[in-house]
Structures are given as C-alpha cells and as structure tokens.
Protein backbone atom coordinates (compact mmCIF):
# COMPACT_ATOMS: atom_id res chain seq x y z
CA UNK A 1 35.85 72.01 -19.28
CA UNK A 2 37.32 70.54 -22.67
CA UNK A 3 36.28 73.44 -24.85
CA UNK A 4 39.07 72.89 -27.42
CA UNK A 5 37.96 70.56 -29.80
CA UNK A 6 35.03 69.12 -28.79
CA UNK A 7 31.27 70.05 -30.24
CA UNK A 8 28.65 72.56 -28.59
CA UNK A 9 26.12 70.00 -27.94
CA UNK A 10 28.34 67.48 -26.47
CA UNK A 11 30.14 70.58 -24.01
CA UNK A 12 26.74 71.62 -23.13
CA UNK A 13 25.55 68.01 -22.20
CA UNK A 14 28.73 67.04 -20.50
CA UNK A 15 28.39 70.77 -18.71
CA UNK A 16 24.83 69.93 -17.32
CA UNK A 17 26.09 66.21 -16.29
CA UNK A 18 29.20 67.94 -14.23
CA UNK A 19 26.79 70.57 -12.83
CA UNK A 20 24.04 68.38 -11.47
C-alpha cells in the first residue's frame, strides 16, 4: 500500500479495490 503521500480517501478506495 502507497501510504506515503497519497490521501485517506483515495488509500481507502484503492484498499477496498485491492481487497475485493
């Protein structure tokens, strides 16, 4: 996960995509 300089929302969203 890119969690270094990327927003909450768009973590979270690309999170649930990578999850599914």
């Amino acid at each position: 996960m890119h969690v270094l300089s990327t927003p909450p929302a768009f973590v979270l969203s690309q999170d649930q995509t990578l999850r599914k």
